[in-house]
Structure formats: C-alpha cells, structure tokens
Protein backbone atom coordinates (compact mmCIF):
# COMPACT_ATOMS: atom_id res chain seq x y z
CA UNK A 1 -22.38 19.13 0.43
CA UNK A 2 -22.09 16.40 2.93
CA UNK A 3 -18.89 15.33 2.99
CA UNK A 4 -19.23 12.58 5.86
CA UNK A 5 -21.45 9.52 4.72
CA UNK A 6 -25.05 8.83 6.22
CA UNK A 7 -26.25 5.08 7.27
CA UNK A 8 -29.91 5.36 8.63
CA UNK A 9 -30.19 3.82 12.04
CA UNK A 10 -33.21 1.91 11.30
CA UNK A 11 -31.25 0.39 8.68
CA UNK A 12 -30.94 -3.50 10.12
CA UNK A 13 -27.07 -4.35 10.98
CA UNK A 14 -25.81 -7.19 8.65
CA UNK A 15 -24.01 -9.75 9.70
CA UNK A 16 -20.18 -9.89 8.78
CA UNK A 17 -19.37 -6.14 8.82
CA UNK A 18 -15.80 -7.12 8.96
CA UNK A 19 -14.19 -10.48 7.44
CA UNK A 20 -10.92 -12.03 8.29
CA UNK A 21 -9.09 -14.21 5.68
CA UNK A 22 -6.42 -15.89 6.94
CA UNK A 23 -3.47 -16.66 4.12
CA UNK A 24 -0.31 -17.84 6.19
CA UNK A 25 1.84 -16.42 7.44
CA UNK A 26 -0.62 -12.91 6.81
CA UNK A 27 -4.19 -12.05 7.15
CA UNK A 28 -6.31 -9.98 6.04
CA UNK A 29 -9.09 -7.69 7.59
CA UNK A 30 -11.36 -6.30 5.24
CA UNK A 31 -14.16 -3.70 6.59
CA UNK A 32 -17.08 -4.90 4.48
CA UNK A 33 -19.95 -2.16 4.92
CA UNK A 34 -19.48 -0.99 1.40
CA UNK A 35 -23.11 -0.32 0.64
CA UNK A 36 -22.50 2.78 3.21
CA UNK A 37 -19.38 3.86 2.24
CA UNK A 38 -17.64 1.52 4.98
CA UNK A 39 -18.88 4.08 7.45
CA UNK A 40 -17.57 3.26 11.00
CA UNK A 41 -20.32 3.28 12.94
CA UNK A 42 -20.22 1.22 16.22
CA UNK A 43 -21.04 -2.38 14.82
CA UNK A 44 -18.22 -1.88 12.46
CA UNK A 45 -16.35 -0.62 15.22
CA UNK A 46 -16.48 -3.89 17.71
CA UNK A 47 -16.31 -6.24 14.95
CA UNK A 48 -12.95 -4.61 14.09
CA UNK A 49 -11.63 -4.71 17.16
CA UNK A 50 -12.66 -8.47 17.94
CA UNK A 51 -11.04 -9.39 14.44
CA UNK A 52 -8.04 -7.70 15.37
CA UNK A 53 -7.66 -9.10 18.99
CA UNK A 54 -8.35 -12.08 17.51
CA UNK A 55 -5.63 -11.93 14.59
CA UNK A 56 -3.27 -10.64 17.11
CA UNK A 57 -2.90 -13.62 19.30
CA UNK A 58 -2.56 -15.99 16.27
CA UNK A 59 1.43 -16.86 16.75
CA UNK A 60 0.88 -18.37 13.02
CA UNK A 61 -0.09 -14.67 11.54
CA UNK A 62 3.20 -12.30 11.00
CA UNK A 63 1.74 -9.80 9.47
CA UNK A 64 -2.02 -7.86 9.13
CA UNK A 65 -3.27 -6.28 5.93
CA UNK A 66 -6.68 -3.66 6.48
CA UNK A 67 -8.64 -3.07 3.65
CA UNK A 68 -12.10 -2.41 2.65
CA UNK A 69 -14.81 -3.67 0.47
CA UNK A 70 -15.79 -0.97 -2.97
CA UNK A 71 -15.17 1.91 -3.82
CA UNK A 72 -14.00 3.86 -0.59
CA UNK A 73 -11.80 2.64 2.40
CA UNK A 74 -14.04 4.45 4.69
CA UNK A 75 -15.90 7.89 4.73
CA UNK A 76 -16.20 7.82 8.42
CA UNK A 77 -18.71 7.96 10.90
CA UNK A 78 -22.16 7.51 10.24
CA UNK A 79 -23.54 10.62 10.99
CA UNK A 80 -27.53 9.02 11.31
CA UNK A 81 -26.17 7.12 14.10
CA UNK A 82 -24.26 10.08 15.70
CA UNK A 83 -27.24 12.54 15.64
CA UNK A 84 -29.15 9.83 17.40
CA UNK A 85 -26.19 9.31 20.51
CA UNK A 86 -26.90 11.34 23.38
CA UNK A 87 -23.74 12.58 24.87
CA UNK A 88 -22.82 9.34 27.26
CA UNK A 89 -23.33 7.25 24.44
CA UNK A 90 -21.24 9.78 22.09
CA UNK A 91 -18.46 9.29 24.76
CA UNK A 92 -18.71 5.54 24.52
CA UNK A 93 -18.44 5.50 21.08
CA UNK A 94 -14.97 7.52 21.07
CA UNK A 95 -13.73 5.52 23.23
CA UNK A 96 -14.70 2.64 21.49
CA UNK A 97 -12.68 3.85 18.42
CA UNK A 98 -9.40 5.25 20.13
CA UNK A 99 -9.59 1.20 21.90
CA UNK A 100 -9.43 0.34 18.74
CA UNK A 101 -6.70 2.48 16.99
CA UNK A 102 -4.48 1.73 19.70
CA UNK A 103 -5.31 -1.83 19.76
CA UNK A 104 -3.89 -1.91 15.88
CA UNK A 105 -0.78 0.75 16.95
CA UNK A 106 0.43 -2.03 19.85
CA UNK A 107 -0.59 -5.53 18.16
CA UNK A 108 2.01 -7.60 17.93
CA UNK A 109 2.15 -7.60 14.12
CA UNK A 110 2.91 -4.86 11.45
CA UNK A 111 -0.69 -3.47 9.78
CA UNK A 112 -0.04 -2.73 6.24
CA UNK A 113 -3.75 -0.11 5.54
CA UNK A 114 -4.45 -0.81 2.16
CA UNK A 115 -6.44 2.55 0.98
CA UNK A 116 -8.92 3.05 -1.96
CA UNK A 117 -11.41 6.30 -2.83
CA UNK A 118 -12.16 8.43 0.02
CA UNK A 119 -10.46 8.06 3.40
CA UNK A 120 -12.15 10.70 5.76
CA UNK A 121 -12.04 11.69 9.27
CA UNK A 122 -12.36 8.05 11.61
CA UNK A 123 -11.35 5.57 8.41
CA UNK A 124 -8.09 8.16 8.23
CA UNK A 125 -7.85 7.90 12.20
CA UNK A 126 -7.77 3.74 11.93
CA UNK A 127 -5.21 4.38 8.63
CA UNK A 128 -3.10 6.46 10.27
CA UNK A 129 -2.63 3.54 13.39
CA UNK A 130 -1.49 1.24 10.53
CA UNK A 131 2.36 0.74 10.62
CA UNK A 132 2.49 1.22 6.63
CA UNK A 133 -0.03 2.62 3.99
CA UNK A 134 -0.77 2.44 0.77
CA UNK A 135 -2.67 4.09 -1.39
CA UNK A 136 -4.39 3.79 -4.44
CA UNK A 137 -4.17 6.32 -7.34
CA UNK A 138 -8.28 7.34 -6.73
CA UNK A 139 -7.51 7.31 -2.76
CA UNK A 140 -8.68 11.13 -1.25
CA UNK A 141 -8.17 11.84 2.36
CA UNK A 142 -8.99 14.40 4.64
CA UNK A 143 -10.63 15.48 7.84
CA UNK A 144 -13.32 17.61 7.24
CA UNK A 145 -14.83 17.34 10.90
CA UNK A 146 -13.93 20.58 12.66
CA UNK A 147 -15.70 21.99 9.29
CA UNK A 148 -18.67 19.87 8.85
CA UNK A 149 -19.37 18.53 12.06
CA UNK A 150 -17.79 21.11 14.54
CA UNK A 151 -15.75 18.23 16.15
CA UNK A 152 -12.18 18.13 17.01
CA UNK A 153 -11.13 14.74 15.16
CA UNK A 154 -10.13 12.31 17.01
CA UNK A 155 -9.42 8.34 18.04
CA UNK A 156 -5.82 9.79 18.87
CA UNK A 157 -5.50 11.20 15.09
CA UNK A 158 -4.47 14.57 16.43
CA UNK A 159 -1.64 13.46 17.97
CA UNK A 160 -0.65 10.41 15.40
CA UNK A 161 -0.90 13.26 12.61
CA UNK A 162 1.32 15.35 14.56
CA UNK A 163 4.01 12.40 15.08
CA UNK A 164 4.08 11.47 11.65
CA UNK A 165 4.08 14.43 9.57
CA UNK A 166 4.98 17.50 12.03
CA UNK A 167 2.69 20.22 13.79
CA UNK A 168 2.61 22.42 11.38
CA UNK A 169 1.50 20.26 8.54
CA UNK A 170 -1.20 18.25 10.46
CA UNK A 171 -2.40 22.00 11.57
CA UNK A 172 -2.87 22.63 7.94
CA UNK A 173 -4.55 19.40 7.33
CA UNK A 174 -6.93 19.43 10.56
CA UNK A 175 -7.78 22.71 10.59
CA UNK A 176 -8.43 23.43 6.77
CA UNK A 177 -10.28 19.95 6.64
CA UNK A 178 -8.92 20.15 2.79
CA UNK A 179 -9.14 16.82 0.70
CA UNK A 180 -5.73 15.28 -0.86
CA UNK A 181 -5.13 13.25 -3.50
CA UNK A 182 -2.94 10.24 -3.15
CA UNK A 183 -0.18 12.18 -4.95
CA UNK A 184 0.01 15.11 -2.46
CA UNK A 185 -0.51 12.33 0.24
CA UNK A 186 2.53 10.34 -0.84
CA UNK A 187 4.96 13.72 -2.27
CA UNK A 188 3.74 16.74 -0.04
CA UNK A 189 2.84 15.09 3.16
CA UNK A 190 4.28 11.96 3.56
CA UNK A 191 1.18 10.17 4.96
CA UNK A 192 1.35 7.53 2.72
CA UNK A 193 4.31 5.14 1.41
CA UNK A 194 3.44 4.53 -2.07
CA UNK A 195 0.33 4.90 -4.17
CA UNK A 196 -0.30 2.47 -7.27
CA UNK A 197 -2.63 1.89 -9.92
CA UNK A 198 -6.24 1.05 -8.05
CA UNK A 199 -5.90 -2.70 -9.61
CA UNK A 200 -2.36 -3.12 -8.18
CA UNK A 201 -3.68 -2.12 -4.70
CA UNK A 202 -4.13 -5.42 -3.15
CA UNK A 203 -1.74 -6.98 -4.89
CA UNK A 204 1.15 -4.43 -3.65
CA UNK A 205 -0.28 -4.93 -0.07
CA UNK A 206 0.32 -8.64 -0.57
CA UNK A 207 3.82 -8.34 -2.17
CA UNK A 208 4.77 -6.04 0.97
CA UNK A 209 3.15 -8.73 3.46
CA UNK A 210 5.18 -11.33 1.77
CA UNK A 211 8.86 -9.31 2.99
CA UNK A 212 7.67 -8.90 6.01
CA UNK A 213 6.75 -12.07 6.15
CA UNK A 214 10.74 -13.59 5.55
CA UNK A 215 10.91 -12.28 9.57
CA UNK A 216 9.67 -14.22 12.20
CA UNK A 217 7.34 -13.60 14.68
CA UNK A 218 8.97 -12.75 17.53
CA UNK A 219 11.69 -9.89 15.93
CA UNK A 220 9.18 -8.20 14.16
CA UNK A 221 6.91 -7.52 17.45
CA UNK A 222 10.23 -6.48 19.45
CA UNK A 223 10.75 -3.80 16.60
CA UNK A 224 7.74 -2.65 16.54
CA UNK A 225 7.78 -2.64 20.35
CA UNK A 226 11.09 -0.89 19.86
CA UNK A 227 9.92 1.97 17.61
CA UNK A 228 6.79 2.42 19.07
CA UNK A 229 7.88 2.80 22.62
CA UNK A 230 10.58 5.07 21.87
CA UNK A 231 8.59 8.09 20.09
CA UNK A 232 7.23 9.95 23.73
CA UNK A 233 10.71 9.27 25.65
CA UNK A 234 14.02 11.16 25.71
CA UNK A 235 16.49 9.32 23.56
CA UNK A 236 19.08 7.77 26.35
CA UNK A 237 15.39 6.07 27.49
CA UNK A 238 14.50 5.05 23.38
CA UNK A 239 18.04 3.32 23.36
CA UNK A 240 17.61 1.23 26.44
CA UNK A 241 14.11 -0.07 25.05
CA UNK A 242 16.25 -0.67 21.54
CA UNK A 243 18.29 -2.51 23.46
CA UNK A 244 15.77 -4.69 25.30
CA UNK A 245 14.11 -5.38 21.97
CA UNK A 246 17.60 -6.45 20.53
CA UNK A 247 18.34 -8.85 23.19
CA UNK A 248 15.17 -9.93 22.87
CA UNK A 249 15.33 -10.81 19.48
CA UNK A 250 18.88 -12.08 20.00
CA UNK A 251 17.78 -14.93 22.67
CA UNK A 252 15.80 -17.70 20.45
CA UNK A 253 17.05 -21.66 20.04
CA UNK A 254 18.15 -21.20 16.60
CA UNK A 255 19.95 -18.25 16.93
CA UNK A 256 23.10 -20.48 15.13
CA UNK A 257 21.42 -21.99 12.33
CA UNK A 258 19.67 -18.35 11.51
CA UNK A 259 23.17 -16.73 11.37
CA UNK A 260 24.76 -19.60 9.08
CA UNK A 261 22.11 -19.79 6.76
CA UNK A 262 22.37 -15.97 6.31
CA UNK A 263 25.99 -16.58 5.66
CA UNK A 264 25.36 -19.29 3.16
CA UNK A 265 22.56 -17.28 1.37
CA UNK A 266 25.23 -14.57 1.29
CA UNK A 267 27.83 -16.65 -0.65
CA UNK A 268 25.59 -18.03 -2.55
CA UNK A 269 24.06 -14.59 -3.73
C-alpha cells in the first residue's frame, strides 16, 4: 500500500492552490489541492509561502488559521513529482519547504493548523510549525517516510518533533512511521491540543482565533518572539529575551487606558 499520495506531473497546475480569506482581525489560509489529497508538491509549496509572507506583514491580521480543502489536511509530497526531481532539484525542493515551515514558526502572528483525515509526512512537518493544532475526530497522522520512501523526514520535523514531544517519543513516531488517531495524538503524545467532532473543526479554529484575537498585535508577536527564541538557549539567556519582549510590550501610547479598562472590566465582572 502506498501510503504517500501520487499527483501525475503532466497533470496541468491549477490556479489558486492556496486561498487566503481575510476575516478581521484573522485570516485564513486554506491549501486547496484537494483533488490530490492536498499533496505538497512545489506549486503548493510557493503559493503557501507567498500567502503567508503576505498575511504576515498585514498589521490588520492578529492571528493565522491553516486549513485545507476535503477530506485530508495533506498526505504529503507528491511522489510523481519527486521520482521525476533529479537530486539538485530534490535539494531545492527541501529547501523550499523548511523556508516555509520556518517562515510560519517566526511570523509575527500565532498559526492555529486546523487538521482533518490524514496528516502525513510534509502536511505533519507544516502542522507541526503551527503554534496550536487542532484536530478533528477522523484526523490520522504519521510519518511513514523512512518506511515507504527511505527518506529521513524532514522540513525541520525531526527536530520540531523532538522539541515538542521528547526524543524518545518522536523516535517512536519517526522511526516506526506508525499512523495515530487524533485520540492518541491529543492523550498519548501531546501533538495536538484538542480534537472535536469533524463539523466543529473550523468552527473551534475560529472560536480560538477570536481569544487570541482580544490581544493586540504587537504583544502577541513579542510572546511568540519570547517563547520561540528561548527553546535552544540556556535559561539566564531565555529570561533576558522574556524580558526584552516584556518591555516591549510594556512601551505602547495607551499603556494607561489598557490598564484602567482592565480594572474597570474587573469590577464590573
């Protein structure tokens, strides 16, 4: 069985591979190659990227939801294509995709990864860059390359794996290439945040944005600057960049008013 999904690569490219629907104060990305699975082959891959550069500089847009089109978030790479790269163009493509993952780690906004059906190999790579997931009671995820393709997975998912859920675990997970449900995902491994009913999916996504969303701008990037800056360094280093990101989020115009009118919605709660 062929677990990774195949787009042929005389198939023509359509046009919109990736939408953006903007919904102040969040917007959302949807991957919209659902006739192949939402495979991320490199089309899917740039378009990505440009929606999230774009998205990211949008001072308007406090928060980013990812989803997908159909059934499955994403089953991966299309293999057609990758049997066709010679090795240059191979290289170009993983860099292409770790550009990517990082570029949706760093942006300024949090990425809630809204997840549906399967979730394999590069779509779990891009998930796992997301700041929050959710998942959807159908959601299965795995990495079944080092199995089916003889690859080391990658686009940084190695390492992100090993971050979030400990060496040991993401050995079990990367080596065994085993599928999980969206139970074991959420109660065993901790991958997930929360998994709901497949027709509450985007509407829990939405609900999340919508808290976030009661933050400005400005302190949400400087905590996610914060946390995300202080994973590789020793902690006296992590407190110093906590600190930075406080003052940061300390020095804006209104600082006053924001403080009073938390007092008053204290009182009045």
């Amino acid at each position: 069985m062929n677990l990774f999904s195949k787009q042929s690569a005389s198939d023509s490219v359509p046009s919109g591979l990736v939408t953006i629907s903007k919904s102040k104060p969040y917007c959302t990305i949807r991957i919209n190659n659902a006739a192949h699975s939402n495979v991320l082959n490199k089309d899917v891959i740039y378009q990505l990227t440009d929606a999230f550069e774009d998205v990211s500089s949008d001072d308007d847009t406090r928060c980013i939801i990812l989803s997908a089109e159909g059934v499955h978030f994403s089953a991966g790479p299309s293999l057609d294509e990758m049997r066709m790269m010679s090795k240059m163009d191979a290289v170009r493509w993983y860099r292409a995709g770790t550009t990517l993952c990082n570029l949706i780690e760093n942006t300024r906004q949090p990425v809630i990864c809204a997840i549906q059906g399967n979730c394999l190999s590069y779509g779990l790579a891009v998930a796992l860059a997301c700041d929050i997931r959710i998942a959807a009671e159908n959601a299965r995820l795995a990495f079944p390359d080092i199995r089916h393709i003889q690859l080391v997975p990658g686009w940084g998912a190695t390492q992100r794996l090993v971050h979030m859920i400990g060496s040991q675990d993401a050995k079990y997970l990367l080596i065994t290439g085993e599928f999980i449900n969206a139970d074991a995902a959420l109660n065993k491994f901790s991958i997930v945040h929360d998994v709901v009913s497949n027709d509450r999916l985007y509407p829990e996504a939405t609900r999340i944005a919508d808290i976030i969303c009661t933050a400005d701008l400005e302190p949400l990037s400087q905590l996610k600057h914060a946390i995300n800056s202080g994973v590789d360094v020793e902690f006296g280093t992590a407190i110093k960049i906590e600190e930075h990101s406080w003052i940061s989020s300390w020095d804006v115009p209104n600082r006053t008013d924001i403080i009073q009118d938390a007092i008053h919605n204290l009182n009045a709660s």
